[in-house]
C-alpha atoms as a PDB file:
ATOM      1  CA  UNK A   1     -17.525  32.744  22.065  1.00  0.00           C
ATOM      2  CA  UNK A   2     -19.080  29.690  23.578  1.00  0.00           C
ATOM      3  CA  UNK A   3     -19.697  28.499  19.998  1.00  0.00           C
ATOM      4  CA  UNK A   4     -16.247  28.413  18.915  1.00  0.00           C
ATOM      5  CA  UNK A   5     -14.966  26.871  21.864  1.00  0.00           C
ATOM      6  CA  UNK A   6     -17.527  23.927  21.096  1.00  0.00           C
ATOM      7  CA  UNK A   7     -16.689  23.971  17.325  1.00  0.00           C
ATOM      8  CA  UNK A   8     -12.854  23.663  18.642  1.00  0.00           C
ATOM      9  CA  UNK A   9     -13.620  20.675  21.176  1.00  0.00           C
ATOM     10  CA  UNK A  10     -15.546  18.649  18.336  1.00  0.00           C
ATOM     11  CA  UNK A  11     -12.812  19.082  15.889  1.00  0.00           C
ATOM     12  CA  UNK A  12     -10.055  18.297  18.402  1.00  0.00           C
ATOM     13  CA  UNK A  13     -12.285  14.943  19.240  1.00  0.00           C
ATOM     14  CA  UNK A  14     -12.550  14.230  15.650  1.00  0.00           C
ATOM     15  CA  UNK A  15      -8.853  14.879  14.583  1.00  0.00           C
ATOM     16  CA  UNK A  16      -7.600  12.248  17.944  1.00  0.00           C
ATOM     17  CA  UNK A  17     -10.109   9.339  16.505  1.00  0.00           C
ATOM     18  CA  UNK A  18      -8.437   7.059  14.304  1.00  0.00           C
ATOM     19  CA  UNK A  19      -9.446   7.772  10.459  1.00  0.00           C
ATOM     20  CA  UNK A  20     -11.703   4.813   8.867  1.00  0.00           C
ATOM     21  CA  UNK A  21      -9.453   3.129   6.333  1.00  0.00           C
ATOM     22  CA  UNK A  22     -10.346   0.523   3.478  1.00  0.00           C
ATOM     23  CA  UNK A  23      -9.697  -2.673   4.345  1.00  0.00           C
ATOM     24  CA  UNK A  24      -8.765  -3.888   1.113  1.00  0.00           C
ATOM     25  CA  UNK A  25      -6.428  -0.995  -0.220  1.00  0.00           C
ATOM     26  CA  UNK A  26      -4.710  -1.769   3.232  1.00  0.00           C
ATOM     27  CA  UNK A  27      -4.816  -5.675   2.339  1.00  0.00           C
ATOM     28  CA  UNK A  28      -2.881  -4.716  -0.997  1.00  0.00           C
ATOM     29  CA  UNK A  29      -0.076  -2.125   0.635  1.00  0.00           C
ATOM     30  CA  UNK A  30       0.600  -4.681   3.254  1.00  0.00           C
ATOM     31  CA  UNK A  31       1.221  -7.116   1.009  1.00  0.00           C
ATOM     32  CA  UNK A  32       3.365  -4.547  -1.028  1.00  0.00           C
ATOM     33  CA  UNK A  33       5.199  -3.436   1.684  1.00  0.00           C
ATOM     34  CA  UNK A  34       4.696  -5.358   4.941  1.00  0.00           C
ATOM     35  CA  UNK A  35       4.294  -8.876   4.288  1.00  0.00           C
ATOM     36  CA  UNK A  36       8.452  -9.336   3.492  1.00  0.00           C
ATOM     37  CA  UNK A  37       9.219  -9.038   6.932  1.00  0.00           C
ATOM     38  CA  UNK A  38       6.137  -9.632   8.761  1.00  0.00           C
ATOM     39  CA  UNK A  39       5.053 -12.484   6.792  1.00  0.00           C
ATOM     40  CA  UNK A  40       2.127 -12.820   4.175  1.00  0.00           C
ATOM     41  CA  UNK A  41      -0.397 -13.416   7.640  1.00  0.00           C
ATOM     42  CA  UNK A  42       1.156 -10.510   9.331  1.00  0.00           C
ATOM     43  CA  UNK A  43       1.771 -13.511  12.459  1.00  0.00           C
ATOM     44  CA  UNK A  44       5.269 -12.587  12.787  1.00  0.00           C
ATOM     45  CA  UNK A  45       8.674 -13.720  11.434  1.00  0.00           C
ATOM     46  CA  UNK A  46      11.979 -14.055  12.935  1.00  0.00           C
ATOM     47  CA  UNK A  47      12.572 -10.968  14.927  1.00  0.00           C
ATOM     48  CA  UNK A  48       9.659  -9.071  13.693  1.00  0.00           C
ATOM     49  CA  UNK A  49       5.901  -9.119  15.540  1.00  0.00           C
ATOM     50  CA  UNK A  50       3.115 -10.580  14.663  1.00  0.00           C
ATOM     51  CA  UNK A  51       0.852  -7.170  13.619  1.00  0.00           C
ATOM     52  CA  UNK A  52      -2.882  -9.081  14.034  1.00  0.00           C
ATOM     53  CA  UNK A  53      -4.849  -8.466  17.489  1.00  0.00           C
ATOM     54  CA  UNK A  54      -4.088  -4.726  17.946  1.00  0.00           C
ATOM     55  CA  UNK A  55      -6.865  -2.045  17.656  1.00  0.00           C
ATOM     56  CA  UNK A  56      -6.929  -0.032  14.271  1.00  0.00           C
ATOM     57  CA  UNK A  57      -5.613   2.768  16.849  1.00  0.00           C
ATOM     58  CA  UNK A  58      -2.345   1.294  18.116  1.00  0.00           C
ATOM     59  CA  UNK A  59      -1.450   0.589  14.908  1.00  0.00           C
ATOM     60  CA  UNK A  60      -1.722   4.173  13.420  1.00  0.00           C
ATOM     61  CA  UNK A  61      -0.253   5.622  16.518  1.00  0.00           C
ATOM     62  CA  UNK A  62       2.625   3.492  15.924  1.00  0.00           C
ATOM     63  CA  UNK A  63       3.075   3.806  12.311  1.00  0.00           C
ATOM     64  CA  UNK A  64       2.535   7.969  13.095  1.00  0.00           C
ATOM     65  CA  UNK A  65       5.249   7.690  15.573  1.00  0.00           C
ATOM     66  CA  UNK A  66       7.806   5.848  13.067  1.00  0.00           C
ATOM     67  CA  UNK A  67       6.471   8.270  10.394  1.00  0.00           C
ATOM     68  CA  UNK A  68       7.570  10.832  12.417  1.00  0.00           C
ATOM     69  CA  UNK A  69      10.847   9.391  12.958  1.00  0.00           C
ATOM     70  CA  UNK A  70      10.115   8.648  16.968  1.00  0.00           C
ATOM     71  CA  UNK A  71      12.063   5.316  17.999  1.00  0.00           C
ATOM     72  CA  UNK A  72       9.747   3.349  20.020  1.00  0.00           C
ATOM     73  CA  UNK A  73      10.986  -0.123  19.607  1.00  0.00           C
ATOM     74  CA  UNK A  74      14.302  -2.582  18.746  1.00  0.00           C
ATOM     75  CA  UNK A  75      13.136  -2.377  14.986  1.00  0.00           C
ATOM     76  CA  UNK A  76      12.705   0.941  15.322  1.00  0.00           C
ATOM     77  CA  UNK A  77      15.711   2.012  12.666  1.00  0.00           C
ATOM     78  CA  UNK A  78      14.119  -0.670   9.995  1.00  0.00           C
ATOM     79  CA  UNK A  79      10.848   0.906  10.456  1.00  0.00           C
ATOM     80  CA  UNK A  80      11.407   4.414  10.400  1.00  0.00           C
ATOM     81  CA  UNK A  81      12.012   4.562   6.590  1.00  0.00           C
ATOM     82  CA  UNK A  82       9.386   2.211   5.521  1.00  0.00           C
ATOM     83  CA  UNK A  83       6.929   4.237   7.049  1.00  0.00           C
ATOM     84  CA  UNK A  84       8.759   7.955   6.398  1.00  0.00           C
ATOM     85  CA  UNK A  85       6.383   7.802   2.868  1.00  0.00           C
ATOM     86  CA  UNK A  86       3.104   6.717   4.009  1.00  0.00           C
ATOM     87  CA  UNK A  87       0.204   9.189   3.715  1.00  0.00           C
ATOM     88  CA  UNK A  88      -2.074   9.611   6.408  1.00  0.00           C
ATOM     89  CA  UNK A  89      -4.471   7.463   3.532  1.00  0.00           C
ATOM     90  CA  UNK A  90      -2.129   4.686   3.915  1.00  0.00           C
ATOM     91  CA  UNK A  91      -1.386   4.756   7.413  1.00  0.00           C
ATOM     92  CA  UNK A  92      -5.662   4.465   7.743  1.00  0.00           C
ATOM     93  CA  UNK A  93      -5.841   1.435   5.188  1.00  0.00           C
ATOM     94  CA  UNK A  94      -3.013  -0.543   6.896  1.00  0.00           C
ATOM     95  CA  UNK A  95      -4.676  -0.080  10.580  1.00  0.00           C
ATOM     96  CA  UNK A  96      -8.122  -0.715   9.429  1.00  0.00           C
ATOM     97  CA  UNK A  97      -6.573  -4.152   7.265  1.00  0.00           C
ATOM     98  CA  UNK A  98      -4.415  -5.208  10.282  1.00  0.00           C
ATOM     99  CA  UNK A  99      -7.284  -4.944  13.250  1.00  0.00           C
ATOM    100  CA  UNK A 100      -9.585  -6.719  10.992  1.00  0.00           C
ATOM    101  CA  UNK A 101      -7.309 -10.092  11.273  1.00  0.00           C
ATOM    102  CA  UNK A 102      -7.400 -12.419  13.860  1.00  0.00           C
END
């Protein structure tokens, strides 16, 4: 009994980390997908936020919670569909990409 409650705890701790992504596979879907409204140094443009400077774990929260269809935000309805298709995969590249910027 004891065991499996410890086996449980180390996979709950494990599945609430954010996933290690590749930087560069992240670099290429951003500037696939991202870098038209964002802008090609993800600083910002117009009415949309500059993505550097956030942990690699705010940003997959936040592209989870848009995946999920969750409005969180004013873009909220623009992001929702851009990020309905990304795979967990993606959602790891793209966080790891963006909190390596500065």
């Amino acid at each position: 009994m004891r065991q499996a409650v410890l086996f449980t705890m180390i996979i709950a701790l494990g599945l609430s980390q954010v996933q290690a992504g590749d930087t560069e596979a992240g670099k290429n879907l951003y500037a696939s997908n991202c870098a038209q409204c964002h802008g090609p140094t993800a600083k910002g443009m117009a009415s949309f936020p500059s993505l550097i400077g956030r942990d690699a774990d705010y940003t997959q929260s936040r592209l989870e919670t848009y995946r999920a269809g969750e409005k969180v935000g004013a873009n909220s309805s623009l992001m929702i569909p851009n990020a309905k298709n990304l795979s967990d995969e993606d959602i790891a590249n793209l966080s790891a990409f963006l909190s390596s910027k500065s």
